[in-house]
N, C-alpha and C. Protein backbone atom coordinates (compact mmCIF):
# COMPACT_ATOMS: atom_id res chain seq x y z
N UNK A 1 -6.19 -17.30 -8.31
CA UNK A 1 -5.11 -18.05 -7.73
C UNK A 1 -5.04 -17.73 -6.24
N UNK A 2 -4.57 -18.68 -5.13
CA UNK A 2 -4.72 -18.05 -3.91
C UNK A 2 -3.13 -19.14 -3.66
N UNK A 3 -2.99 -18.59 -2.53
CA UNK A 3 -1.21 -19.34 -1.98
C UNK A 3 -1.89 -19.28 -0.81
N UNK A 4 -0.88 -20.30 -0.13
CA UNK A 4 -1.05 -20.40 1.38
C UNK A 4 0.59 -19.91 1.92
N UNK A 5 0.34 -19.28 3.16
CA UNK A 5 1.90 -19.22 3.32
C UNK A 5 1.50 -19.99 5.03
N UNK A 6 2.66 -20.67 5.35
CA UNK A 6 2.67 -21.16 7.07
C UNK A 6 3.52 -20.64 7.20
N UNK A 7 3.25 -20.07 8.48
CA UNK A 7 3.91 -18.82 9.37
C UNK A 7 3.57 -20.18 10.74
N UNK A 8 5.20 -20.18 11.31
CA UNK A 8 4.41 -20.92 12.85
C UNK A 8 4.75 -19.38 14.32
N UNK A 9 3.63 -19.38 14.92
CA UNK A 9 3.69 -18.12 15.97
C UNK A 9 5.25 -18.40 16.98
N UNK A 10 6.04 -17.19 16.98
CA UNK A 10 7.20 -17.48 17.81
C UNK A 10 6.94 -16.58 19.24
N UNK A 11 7.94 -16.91 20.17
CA UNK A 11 7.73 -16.18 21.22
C UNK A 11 7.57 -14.60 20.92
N UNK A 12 8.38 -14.12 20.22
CA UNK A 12 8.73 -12.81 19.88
C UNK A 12 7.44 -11.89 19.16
N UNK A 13 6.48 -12.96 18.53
CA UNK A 13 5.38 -12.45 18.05
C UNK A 13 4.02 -12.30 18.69
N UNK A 14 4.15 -12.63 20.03
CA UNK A 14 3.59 -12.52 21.06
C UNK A 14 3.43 -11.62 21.68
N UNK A 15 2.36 -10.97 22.73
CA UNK A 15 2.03 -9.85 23.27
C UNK A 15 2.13 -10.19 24.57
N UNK A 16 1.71 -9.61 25.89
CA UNK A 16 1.59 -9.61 27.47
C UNK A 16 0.35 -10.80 27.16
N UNK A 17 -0.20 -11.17 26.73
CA UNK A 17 -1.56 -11.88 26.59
C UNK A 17 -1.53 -13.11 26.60
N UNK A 18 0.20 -13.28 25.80
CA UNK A 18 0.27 -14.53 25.02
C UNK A 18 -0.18 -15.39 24.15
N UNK A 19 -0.77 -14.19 23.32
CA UNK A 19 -1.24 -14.28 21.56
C UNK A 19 -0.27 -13.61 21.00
N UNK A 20 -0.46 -13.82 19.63
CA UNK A 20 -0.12 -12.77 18.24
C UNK A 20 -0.34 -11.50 18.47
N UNK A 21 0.66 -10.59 18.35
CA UNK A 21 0.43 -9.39 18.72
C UNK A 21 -0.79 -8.97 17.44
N UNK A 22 -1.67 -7.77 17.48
CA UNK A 22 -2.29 -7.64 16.22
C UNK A 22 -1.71 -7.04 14.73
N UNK A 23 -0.19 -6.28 15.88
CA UNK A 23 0.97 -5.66 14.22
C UNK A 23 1.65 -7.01 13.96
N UNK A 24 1.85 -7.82 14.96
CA UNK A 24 3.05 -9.08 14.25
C UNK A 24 2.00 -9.92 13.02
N UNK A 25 0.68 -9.67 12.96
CA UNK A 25 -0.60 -10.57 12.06
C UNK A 25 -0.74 -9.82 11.05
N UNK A 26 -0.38 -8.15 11.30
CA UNK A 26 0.03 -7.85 9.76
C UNK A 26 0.77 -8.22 8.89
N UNK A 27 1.73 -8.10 9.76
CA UNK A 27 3.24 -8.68 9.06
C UNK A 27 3.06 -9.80 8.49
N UNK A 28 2.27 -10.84 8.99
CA UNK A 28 2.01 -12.43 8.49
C UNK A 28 2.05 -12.19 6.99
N UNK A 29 0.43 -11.17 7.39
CA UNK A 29 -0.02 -11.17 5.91
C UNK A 29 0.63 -10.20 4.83
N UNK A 30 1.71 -9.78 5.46
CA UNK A 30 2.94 -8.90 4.24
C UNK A 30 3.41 -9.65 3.72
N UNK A 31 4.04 -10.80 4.46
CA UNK A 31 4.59 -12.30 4.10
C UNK A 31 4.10 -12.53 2.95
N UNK A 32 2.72 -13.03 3.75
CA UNK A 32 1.50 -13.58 2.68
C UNK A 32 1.62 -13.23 1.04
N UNK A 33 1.34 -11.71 1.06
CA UNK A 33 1.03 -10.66 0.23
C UNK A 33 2.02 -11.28 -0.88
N UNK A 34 3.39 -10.82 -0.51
CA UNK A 34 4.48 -10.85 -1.09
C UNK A 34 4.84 -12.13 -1.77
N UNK A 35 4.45 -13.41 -1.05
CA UNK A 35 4.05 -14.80 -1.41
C UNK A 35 3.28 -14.72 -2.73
N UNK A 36 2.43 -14.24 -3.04
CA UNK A 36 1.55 -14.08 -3.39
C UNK A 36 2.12 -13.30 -5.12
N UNK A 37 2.61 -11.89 -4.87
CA UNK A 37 3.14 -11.67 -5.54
C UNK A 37 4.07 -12.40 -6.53
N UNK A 38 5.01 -12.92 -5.69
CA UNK A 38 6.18 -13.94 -6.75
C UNK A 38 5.10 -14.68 -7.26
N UNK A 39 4.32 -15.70 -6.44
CA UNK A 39 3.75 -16.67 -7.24
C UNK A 39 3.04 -16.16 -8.74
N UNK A 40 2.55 -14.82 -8.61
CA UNK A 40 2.30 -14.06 -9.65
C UNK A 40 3.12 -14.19 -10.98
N UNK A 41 4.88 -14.10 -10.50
CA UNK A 41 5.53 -13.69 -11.08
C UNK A 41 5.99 -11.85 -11.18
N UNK A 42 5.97 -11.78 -10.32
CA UNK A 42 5.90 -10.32 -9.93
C UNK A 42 7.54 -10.30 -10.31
N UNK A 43 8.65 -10.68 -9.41
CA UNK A 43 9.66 -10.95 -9.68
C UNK A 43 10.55 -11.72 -10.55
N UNK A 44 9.59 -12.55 -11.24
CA UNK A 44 10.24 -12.83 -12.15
C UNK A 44 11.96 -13.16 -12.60
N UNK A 45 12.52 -13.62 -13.11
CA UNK A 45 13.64 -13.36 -13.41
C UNK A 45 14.50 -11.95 -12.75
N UNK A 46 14.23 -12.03 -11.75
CA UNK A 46 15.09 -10.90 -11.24
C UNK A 46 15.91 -11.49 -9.93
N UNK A 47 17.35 -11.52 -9.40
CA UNK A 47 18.54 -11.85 -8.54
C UNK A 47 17.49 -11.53 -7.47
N UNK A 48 17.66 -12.79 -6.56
CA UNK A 48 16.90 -12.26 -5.03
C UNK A 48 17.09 -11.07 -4.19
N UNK A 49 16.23 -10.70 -3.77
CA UNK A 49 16.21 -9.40 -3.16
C UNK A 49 16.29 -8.23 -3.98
N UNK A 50 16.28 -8.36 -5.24
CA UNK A 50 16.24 -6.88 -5.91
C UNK A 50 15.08 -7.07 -7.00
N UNK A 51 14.45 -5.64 -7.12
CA UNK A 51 12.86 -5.10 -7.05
C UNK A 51 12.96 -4.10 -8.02
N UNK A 52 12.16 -4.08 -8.99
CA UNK A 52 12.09 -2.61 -9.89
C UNK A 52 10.46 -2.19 -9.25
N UNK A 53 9.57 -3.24 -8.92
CA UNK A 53 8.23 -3.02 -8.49
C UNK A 53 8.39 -3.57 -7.31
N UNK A 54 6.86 -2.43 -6.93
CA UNK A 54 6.46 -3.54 -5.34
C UNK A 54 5.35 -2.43 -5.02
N UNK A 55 5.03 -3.72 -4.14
CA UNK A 55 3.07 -3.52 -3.93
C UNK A 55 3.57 -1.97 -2.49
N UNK A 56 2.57 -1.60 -2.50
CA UNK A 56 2.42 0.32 -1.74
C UNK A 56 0.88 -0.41 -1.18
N UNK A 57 0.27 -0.23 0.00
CA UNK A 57 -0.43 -0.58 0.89
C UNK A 57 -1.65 0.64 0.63
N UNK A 58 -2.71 1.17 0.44
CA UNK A 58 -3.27 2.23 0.35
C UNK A 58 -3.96 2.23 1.48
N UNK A 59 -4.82 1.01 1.50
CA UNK A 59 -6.17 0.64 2.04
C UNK A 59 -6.03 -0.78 3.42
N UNK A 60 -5.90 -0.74 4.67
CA UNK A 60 -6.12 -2.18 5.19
C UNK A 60 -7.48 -2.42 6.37
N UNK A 61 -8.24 -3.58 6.01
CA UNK A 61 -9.38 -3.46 6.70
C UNK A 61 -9.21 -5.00 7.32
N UNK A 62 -8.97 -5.09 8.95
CA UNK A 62 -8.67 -6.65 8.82
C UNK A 62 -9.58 -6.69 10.14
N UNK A 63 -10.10 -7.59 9.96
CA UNK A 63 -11.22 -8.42 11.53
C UNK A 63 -10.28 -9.67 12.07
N UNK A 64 -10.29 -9.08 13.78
CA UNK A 64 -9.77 -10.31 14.39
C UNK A 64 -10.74 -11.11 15.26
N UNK A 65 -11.09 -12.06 14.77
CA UNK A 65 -12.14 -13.11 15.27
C UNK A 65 -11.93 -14.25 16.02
N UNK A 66 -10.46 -14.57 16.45
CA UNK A 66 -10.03 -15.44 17.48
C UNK A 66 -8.33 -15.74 17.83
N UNK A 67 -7.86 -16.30 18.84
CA UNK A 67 -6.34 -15.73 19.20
C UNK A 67 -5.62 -16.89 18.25
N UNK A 68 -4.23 -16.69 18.14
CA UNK A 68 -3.23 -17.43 17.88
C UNK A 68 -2.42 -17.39 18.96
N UNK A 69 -1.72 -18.67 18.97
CA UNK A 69 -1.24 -19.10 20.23
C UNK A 69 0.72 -18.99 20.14
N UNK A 70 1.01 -19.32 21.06
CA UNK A 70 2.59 -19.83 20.69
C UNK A 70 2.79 -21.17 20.10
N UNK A 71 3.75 -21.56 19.12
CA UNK A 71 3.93 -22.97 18.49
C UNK A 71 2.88 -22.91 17.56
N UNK A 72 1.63 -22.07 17.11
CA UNK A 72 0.56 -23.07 16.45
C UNK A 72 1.25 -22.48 15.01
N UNK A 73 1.25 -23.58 14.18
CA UNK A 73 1.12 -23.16 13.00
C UNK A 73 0.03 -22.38 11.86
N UNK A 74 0.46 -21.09 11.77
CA UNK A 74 -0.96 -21.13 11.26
C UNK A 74 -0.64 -20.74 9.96
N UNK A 75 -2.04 -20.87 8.70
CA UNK A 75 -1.92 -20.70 7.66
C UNK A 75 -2.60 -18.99 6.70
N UNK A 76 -1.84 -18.97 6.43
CA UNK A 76 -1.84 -17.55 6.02
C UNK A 76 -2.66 -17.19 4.24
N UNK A 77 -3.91 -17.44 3.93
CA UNK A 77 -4.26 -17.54 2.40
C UNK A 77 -4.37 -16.46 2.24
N UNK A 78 -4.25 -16.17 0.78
CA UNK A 78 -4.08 -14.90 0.14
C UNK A 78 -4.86 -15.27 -1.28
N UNK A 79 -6.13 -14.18 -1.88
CA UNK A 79 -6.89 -15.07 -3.22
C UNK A 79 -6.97 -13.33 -3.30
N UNK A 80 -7.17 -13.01 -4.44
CA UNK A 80 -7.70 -11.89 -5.38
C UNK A 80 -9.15 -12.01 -5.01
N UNK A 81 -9.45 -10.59 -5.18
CA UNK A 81 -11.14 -9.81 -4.68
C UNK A 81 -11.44 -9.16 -6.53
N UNK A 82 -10.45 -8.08 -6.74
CA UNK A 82 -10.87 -7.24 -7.84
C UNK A 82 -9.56 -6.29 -8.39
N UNK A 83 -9.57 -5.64 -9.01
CA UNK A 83 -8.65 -4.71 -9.40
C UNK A 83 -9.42 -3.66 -10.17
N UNK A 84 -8.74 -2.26 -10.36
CA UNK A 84 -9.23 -1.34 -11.06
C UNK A 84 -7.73 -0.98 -12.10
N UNK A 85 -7.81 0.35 -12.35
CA UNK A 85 -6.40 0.34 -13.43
C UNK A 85 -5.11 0.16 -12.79
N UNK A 86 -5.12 0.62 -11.74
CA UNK A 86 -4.17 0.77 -11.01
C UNK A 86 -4.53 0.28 -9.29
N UNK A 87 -5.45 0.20 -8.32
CA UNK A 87 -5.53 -0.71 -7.67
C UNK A 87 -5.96 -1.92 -7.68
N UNK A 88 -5.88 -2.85 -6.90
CA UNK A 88 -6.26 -3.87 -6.71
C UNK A 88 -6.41 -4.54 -5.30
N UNK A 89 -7.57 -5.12 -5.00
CA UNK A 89 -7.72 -5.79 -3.92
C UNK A 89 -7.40 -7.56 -3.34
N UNK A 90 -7.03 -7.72 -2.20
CA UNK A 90 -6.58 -8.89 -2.23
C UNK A 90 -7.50 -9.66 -0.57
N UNK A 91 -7.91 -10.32 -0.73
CA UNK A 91 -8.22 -10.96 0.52
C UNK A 91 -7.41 -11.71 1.67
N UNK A 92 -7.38 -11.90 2.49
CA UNK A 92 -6.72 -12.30 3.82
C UNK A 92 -7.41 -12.79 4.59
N UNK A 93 -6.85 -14.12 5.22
CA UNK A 93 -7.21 -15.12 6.07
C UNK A 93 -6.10 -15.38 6.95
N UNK A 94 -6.03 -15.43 8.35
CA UNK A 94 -4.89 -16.31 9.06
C UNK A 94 -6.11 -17.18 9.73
N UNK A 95 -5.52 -18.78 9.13
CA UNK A 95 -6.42 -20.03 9.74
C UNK A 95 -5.41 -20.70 10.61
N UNK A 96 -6.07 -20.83 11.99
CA UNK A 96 -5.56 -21.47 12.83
C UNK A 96 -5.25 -23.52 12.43
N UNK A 97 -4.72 -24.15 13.00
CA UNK A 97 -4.63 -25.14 13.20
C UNK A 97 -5.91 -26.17 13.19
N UNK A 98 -6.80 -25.98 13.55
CA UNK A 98 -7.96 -26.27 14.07
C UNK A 98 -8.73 -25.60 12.82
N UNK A 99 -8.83 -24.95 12.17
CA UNK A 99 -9.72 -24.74 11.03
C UNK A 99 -10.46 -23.39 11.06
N UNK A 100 -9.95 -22.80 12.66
CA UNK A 100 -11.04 -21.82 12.45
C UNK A 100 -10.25 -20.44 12.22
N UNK A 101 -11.10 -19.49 11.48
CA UNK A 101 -10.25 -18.36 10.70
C UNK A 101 -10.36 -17.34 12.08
N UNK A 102 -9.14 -17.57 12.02
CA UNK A 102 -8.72 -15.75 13.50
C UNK A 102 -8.49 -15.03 12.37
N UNK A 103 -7.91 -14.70 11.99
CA UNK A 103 -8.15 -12.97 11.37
C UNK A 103 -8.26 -13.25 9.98
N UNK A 104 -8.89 -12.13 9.33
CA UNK A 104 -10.06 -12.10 8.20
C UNK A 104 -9.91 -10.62 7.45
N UNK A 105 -9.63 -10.27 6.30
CA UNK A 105 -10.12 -9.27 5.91
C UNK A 105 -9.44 -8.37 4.44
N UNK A 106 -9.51 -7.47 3.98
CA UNK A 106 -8.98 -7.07 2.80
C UNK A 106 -8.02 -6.00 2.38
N UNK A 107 -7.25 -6.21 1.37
CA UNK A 107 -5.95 -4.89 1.60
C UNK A 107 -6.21 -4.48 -0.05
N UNK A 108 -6.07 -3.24 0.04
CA UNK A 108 -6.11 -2.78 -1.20
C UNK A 108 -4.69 -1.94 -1.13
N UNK A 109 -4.05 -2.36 -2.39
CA UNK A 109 -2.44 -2.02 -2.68
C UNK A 109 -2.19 -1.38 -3.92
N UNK A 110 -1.55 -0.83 -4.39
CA UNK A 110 -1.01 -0.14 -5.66
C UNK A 110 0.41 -0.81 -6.34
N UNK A 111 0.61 -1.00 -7.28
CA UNK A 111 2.47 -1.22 -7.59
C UNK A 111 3.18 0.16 -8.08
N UNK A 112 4.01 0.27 -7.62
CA UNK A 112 5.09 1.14 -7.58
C UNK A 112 6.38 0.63 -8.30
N UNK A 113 6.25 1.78 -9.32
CA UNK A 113 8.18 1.55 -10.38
C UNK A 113 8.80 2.56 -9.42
N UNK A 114 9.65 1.35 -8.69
CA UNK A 114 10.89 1.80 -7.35
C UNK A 114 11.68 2.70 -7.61
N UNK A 115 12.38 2.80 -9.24
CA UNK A 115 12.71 3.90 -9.94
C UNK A 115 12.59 4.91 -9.99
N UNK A 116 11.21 4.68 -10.49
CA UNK A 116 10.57 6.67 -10.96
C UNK A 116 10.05 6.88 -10.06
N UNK A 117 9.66 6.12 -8.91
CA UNK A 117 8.65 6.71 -7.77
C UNK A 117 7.66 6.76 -8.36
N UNK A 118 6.92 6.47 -9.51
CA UNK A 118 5.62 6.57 -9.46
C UNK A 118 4.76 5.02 -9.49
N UNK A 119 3.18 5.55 -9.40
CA UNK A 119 2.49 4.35 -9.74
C UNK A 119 2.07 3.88 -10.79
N UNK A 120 2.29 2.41 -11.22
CA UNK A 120 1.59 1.82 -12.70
C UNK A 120 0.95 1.12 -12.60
N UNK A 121 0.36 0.84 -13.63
CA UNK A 121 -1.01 -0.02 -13.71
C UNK A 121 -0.57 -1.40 -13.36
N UNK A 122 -1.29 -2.31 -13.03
CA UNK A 122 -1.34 -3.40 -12.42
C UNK A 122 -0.74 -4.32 -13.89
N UNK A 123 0.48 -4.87 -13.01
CA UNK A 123 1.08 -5.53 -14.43
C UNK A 123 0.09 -6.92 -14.64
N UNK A 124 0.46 -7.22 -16.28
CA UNK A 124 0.26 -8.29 -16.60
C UNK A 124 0.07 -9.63 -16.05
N UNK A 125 1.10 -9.74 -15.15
CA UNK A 125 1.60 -11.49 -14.68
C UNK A 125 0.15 -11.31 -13.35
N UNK A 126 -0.05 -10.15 -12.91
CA UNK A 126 -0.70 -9.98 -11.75
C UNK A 126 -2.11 -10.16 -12.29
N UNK A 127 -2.84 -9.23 -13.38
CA UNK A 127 -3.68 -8.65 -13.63
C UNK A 127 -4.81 -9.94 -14.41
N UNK A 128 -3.82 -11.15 -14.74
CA UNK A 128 -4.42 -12.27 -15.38
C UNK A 128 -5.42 -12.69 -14.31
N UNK A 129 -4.95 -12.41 -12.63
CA UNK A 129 -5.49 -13.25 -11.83
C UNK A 129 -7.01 -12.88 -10.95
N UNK A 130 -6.54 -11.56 -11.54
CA UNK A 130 -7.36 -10.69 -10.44
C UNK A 130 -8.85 -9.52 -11.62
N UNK A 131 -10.15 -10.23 -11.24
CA UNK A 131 -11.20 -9.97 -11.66
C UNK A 131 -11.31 -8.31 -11.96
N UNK A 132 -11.74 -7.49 -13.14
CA UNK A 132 -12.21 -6.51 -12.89
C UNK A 132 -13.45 -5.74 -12.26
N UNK A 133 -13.01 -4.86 -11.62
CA UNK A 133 -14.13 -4.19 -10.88
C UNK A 133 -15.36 -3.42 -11.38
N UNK A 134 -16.43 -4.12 -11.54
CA UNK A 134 -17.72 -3.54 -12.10
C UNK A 134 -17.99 -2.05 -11.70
């Protein structure tokens, strides 16, 4: 399964350069991530804004291969790579307007019961989507 999220670039996410800063393109893809998640069903039946789980960041490897501008809309995809018992990997794209992919690359995350503080295995609603790791 992959989601798209549109994020359009605001002044505020801008650097001295007048691009995307490279932390405000994380954030996109936290957006993204989290997008991603519900569509899962991660949240499920649960009152907005409140969480018994949520994704913990272990791993981020991202390539920036061309700028984002102010005003451009850009699109933010998010598709499953792999999972193991308890991690899982997710891919990342921010595609410009124009088609071509400025930043590129992969996050490997854990879920966390917000509760106990600890980590569990990659639930169900998630785990349907996402390939096991040979």
């Amino acid at each position: 399964m992959e989601t798209n999220t549109i994020i359009e670039v605001t002044e505020d996410d801008c650097d001295d350069l007048g691009h995307l800063n490279h932390v405000t393109a994380v954030r996109y893809l936290e957006t993204a991530r989290e997008d991603w998640y519900r569509a899962c069903g991660l949240y499920e039946g649960l009152p907005e804004g409140v969480y018994t789980k949520s994704g913990v960041v272990v791993n981020i490897n991202y390539n920036y291969a061309d700028e984002c501008f102010l005003g451009e809309k850009v699109s933010c995809l998010t598709r499953p790579v792999s999972m193991g018992t308890k991690s899982f990997t997710l891919y990342h794209e921010i595609v410009k307007p124009n088609g071509n992919v400025a930043i590129h690359g992969e996050n490997t995350s854990v879920i966390m019961d917000i509760e106990a503080r600890a980590i569990v295995p990659v639930p169900d609603c998630m785990a349907r989507h996402l390939p096991k790791r040979s």
